[in-house]
PDB file of N, CA and C in Angstrom:
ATOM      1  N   UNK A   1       0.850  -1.185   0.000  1.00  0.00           N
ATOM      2  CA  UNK A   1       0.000   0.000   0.000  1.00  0.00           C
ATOM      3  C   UNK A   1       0.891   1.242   0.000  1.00  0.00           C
ATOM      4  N   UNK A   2       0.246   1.910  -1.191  1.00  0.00           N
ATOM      5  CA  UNK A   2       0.993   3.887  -0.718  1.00  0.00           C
ATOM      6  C   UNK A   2       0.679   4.506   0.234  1.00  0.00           C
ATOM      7  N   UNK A   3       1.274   5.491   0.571  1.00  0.00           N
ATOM      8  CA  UNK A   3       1.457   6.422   1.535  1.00  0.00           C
ATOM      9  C   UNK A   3       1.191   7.991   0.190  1.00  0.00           C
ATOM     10  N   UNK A   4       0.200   8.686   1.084  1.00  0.00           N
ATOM     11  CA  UNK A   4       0.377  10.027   0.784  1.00  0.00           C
ATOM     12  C   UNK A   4       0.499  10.620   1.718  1.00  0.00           C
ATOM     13  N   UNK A   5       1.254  11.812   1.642  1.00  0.00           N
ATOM     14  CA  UNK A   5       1.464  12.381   3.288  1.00  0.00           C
ATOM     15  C   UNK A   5       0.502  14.405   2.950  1.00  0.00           C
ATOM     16  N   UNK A   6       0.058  14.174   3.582  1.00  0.00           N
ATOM     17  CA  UNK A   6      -0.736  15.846   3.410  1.00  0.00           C
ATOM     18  C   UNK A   6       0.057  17.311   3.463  1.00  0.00           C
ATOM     19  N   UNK A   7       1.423  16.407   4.416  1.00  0.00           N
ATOM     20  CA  UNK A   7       2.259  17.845   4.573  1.00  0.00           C
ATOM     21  C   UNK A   7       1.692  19.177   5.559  1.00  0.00           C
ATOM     22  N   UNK A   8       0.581  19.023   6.407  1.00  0.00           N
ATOM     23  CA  UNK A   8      -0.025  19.966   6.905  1.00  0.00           C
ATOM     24  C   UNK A   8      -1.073  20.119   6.151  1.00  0.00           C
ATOM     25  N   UNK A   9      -1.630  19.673   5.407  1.00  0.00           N
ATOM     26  CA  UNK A   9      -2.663  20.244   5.040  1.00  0.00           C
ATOM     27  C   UNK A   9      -3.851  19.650   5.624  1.00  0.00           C
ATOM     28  N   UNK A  10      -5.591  19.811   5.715  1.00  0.00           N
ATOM     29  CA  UNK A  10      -6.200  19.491   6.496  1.00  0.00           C
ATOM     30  C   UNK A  10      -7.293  17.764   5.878  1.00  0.00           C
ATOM     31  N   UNK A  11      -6.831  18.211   4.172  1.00  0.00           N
ATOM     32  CA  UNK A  11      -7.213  17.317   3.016  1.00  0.00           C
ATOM     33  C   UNK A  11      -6.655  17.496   2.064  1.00  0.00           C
ATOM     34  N   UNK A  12      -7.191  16.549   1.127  1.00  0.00           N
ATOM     35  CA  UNK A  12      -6.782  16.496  -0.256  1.00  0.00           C
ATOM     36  C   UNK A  12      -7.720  15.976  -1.188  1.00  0.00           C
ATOM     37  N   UNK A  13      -8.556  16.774  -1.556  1.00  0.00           N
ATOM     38  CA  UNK A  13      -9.759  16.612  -2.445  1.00  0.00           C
ATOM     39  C   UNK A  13      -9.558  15.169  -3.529  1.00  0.00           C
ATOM     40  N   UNK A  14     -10.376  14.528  -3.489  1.00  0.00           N
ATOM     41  CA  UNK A  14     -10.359  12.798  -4.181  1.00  0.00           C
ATOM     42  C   UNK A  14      -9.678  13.142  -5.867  1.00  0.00           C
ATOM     43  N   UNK A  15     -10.581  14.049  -6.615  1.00  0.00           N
ATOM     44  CA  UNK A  15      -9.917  14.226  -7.737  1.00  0.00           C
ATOM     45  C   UNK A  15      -8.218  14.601  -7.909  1.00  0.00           C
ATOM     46  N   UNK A  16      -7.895  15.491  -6.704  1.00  0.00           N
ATOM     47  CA  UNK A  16      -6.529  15.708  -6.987  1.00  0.00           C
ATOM     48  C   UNK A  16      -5.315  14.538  -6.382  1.00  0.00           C
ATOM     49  N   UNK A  17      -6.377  13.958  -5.718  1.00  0.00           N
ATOM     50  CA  UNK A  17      -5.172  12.785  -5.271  1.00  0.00           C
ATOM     51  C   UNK A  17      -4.925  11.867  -6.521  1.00  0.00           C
ATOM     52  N   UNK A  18      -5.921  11.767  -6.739  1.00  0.00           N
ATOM     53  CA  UNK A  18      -5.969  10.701  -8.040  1.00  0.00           C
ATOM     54  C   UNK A  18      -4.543  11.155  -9.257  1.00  0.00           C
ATOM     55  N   UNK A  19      -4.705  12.730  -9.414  1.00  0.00           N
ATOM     56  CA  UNK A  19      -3.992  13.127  -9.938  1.00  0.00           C
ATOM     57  C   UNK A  19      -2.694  12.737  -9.461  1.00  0.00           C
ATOM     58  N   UNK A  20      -2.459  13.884  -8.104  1.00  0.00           N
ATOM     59  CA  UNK A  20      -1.083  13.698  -7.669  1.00  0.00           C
ATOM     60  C   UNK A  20      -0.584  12.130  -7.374  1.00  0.00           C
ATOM     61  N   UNK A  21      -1.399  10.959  -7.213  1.00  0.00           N
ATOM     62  CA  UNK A  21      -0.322   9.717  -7.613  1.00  0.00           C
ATOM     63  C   UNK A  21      -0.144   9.384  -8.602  1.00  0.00           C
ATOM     64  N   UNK A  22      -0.688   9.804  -9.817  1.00  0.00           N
ATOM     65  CA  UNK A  22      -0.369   9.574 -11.451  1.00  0.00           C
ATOM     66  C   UNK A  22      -1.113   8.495 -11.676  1.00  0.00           C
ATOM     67  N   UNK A  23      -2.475   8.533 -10.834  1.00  0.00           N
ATOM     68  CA  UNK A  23      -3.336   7.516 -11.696  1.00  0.00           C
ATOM     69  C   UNK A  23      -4.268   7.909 -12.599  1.00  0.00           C
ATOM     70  N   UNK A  24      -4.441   9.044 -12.648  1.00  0.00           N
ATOM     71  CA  UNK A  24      -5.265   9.650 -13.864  1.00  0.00           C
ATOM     72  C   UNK A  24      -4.346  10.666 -14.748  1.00  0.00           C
ATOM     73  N   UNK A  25      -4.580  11.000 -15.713  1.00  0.00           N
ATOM     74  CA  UNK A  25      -3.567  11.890 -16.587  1.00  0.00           C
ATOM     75  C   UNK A  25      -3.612  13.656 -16.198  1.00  0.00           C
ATOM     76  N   UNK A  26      -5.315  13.615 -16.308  1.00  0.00           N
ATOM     77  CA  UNK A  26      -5.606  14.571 -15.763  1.00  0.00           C
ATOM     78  C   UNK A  26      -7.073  15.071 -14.585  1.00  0.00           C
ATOM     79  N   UNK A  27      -7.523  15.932 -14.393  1.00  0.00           N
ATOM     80  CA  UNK A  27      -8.593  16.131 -13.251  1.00  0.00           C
ATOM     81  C   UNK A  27      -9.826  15.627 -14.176  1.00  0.00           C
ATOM     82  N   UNK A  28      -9.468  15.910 -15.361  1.00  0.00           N
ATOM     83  CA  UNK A  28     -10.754  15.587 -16.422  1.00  0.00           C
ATOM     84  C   UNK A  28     -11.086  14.053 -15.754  1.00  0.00           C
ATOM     85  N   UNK A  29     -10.115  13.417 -16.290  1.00  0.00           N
ATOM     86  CA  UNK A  29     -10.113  12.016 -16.084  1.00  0.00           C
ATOM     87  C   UNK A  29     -10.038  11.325 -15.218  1.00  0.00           C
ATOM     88  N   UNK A  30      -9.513  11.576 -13.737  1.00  0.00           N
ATOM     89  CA  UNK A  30      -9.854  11.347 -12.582  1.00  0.00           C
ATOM     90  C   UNK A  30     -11.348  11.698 -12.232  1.00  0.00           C
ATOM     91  N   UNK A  31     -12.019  12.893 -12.757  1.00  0.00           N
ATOM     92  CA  UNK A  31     -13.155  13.210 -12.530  1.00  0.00           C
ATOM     93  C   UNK A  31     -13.971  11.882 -13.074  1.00  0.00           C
ATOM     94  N   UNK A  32     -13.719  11.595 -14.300  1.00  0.00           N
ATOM     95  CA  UNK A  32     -14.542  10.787 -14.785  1.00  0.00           C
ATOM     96  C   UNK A  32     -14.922   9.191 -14.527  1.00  0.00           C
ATOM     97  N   UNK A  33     -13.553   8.993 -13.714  1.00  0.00           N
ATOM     98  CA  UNK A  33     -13.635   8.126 -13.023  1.00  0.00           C
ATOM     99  C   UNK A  33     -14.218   7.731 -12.136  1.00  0.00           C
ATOM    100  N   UNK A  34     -14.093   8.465 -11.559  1.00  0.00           N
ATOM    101  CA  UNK A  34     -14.708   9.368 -10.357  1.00  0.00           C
ATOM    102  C   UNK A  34     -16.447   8.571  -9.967  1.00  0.00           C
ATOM    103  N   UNK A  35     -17.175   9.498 -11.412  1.00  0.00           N
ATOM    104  CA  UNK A  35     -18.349   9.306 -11.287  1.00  0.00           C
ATOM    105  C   UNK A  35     -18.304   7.918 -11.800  1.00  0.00           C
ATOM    106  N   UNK A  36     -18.040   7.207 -12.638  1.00  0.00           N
ATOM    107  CA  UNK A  36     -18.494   6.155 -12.855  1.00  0.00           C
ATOM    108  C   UNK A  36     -18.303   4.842 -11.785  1.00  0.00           C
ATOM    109  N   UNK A  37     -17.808   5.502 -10.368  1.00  0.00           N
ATOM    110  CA  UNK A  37     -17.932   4.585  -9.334  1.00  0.00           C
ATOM    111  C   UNK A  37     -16.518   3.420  -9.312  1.00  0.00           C
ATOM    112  N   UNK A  38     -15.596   4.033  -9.746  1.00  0.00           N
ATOM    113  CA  UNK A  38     -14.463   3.256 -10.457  1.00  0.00           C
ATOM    114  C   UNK A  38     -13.159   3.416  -8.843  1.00  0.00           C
ATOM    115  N   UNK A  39     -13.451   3.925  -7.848  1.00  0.00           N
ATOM    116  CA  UNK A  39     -12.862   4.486  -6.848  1.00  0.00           C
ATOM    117  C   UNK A  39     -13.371   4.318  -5.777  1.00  0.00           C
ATOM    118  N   UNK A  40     -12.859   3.772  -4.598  1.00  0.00           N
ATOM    119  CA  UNK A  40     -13.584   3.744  -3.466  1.00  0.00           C
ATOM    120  C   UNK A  40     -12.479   4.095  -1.956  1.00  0.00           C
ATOM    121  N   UNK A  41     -13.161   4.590  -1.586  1.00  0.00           N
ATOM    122  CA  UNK A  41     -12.559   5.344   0.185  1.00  0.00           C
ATOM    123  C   UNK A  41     -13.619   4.656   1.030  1.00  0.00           C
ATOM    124  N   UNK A  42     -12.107   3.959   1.964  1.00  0.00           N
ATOM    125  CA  UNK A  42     -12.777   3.289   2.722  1.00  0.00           C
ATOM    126  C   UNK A  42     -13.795   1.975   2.663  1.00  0.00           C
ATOM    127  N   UNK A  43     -13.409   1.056   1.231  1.00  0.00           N
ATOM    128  CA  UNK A  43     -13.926   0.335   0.677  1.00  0.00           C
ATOM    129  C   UNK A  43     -15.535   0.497   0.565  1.00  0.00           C
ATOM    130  N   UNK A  44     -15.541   1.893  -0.072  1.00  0.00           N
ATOM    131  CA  UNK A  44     -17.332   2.452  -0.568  1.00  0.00           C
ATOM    132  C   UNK A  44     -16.788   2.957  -1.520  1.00  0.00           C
ATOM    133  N   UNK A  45     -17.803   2.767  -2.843  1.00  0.00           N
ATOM    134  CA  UNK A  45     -17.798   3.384  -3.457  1.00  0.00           C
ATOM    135  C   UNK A  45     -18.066   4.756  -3.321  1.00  0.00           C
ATOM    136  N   UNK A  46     -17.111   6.036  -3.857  1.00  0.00           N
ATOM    137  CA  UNK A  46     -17.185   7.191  -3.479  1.00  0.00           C
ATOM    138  C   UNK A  46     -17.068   7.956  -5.130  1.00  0.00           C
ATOM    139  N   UNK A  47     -18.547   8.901  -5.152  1.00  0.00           N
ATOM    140  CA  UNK A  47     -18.601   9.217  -6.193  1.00  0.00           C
ATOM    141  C   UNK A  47     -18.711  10.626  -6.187  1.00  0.00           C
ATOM    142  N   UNK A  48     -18.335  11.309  -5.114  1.00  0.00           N
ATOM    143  CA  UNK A  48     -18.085  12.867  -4.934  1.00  0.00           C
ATOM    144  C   UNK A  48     -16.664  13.279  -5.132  1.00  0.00           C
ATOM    145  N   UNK A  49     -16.370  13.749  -7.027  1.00  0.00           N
ATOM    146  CA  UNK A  49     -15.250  14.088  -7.100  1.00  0.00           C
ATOM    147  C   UNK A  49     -14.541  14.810  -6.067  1.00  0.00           C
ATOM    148  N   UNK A  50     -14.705  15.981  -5.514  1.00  0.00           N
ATOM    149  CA  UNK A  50     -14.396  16.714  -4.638  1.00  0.00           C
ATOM    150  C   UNK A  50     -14.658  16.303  -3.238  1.00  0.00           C
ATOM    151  N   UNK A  51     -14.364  15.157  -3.029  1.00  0.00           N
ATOM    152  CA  UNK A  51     -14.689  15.020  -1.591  1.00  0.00           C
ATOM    153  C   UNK A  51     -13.689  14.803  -0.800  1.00  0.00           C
ATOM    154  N   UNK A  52     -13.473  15.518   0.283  1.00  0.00           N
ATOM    155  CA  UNK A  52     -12.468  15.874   1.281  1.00  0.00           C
ATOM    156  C   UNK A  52     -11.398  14.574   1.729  1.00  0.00           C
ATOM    157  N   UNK A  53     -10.495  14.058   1.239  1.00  0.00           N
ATOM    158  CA  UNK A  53      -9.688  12.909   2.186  1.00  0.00           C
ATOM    159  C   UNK A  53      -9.246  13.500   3.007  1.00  0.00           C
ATOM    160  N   UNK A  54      -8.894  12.723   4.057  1.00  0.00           N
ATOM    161  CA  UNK A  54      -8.215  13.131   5.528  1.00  0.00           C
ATOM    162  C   UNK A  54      -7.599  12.057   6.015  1.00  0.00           C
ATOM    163  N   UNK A  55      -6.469  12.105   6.642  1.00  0.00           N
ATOM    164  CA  UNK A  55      -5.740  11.217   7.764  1.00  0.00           C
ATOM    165  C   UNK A  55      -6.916  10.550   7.697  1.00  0.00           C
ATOM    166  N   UNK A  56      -6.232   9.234   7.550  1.00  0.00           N
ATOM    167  CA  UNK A  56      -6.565   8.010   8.326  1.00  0.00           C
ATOM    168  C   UNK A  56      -7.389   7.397   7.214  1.00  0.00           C
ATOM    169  N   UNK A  57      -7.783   7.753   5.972  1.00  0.00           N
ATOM    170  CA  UNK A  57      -8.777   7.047   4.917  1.00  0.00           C
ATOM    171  C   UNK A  57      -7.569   6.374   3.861  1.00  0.00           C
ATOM    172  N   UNK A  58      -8.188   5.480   3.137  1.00  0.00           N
ATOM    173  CA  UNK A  58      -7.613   4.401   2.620  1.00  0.00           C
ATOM    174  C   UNK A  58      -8.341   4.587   0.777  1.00  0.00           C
ATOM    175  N   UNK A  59      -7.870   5.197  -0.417  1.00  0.00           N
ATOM    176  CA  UNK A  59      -8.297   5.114  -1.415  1.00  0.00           C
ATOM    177  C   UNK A  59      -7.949   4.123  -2.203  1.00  0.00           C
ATOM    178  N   UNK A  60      -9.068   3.746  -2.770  1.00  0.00           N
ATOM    179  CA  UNK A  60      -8.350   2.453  -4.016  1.00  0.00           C
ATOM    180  C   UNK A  60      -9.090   2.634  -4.990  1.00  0.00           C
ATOM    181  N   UNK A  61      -8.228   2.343  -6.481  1.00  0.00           N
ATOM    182  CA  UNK A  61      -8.777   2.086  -8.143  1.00  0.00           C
ATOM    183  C   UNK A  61      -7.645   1.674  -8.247  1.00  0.00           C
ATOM    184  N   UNK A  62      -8.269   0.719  -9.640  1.00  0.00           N
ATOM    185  CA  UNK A  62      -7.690  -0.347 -10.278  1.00  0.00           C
ATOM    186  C   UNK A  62      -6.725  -1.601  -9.234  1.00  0.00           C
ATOM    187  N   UNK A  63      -7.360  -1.650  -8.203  1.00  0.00           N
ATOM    188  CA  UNK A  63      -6.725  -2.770  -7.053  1.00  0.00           C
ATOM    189  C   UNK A  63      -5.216  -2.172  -6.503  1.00  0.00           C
ATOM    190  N   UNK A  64      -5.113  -1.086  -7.120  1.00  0.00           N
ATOM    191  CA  UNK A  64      -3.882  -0.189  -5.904  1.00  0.00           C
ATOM    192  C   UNK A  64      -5.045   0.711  -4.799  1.00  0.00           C
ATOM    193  N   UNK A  65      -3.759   0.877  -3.708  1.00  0.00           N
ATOM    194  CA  UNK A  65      -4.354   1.668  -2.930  1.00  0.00           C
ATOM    195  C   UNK A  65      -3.891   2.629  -2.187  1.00  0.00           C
ATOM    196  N   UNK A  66      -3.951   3.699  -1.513  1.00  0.00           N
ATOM    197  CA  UNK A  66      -3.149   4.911  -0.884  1.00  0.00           C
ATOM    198  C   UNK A  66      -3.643   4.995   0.456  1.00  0.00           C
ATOM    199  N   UNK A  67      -2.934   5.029   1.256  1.00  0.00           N
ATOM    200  CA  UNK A  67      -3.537   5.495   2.450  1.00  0.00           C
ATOM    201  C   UNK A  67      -2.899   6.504   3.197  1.00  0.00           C
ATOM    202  N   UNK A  68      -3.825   8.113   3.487  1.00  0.00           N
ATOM    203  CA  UNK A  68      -3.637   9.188   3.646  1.00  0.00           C
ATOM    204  C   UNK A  68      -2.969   9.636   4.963  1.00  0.00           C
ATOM    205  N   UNK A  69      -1.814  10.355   5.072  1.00  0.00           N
ATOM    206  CA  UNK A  69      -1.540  10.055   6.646  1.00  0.00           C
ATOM    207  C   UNK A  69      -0.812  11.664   6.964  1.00  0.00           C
ATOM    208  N   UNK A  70      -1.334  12.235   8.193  1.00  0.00           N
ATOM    209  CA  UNK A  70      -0.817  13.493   8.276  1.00  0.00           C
ATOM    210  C   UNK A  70       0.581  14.046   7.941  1.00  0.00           C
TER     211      UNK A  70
END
């Protein structure tokens, strides 16, 4: 499993994570992913591009996964 680290920050919105680990090319396409239920936090499907990650949640697509840590 990955590690993203927030660096201080309080989140990291689902579309841009997607981005910043280089699993989508761009926000377009992370977005689109997005909705088609292709992504899940916290093993749910999560279909709110913009939805807040925080410490301690666990994202996965395509059977990789990240887990968010202050």
């Amino acid at each position: 499993m990955e590690i993203f680290n927030l660096d201080g920050h309080p989140y990291v919105e689902l579309c841009d994570l997607l981005k910043l680990q280089g699993w989508s090319e761009s926000g377009a396409a992370a977005k689109a992913v997005i909705a088609e239920g292709l992504v899940h936090v916290d093993d749910q499907v999560e279909t709110r591009k913009r939805c807040k990650i925080t410490a301690g949640k666990v994202v996965t697509f395509n059977d990789v996964s990240v887990r968010v840590e202050e």
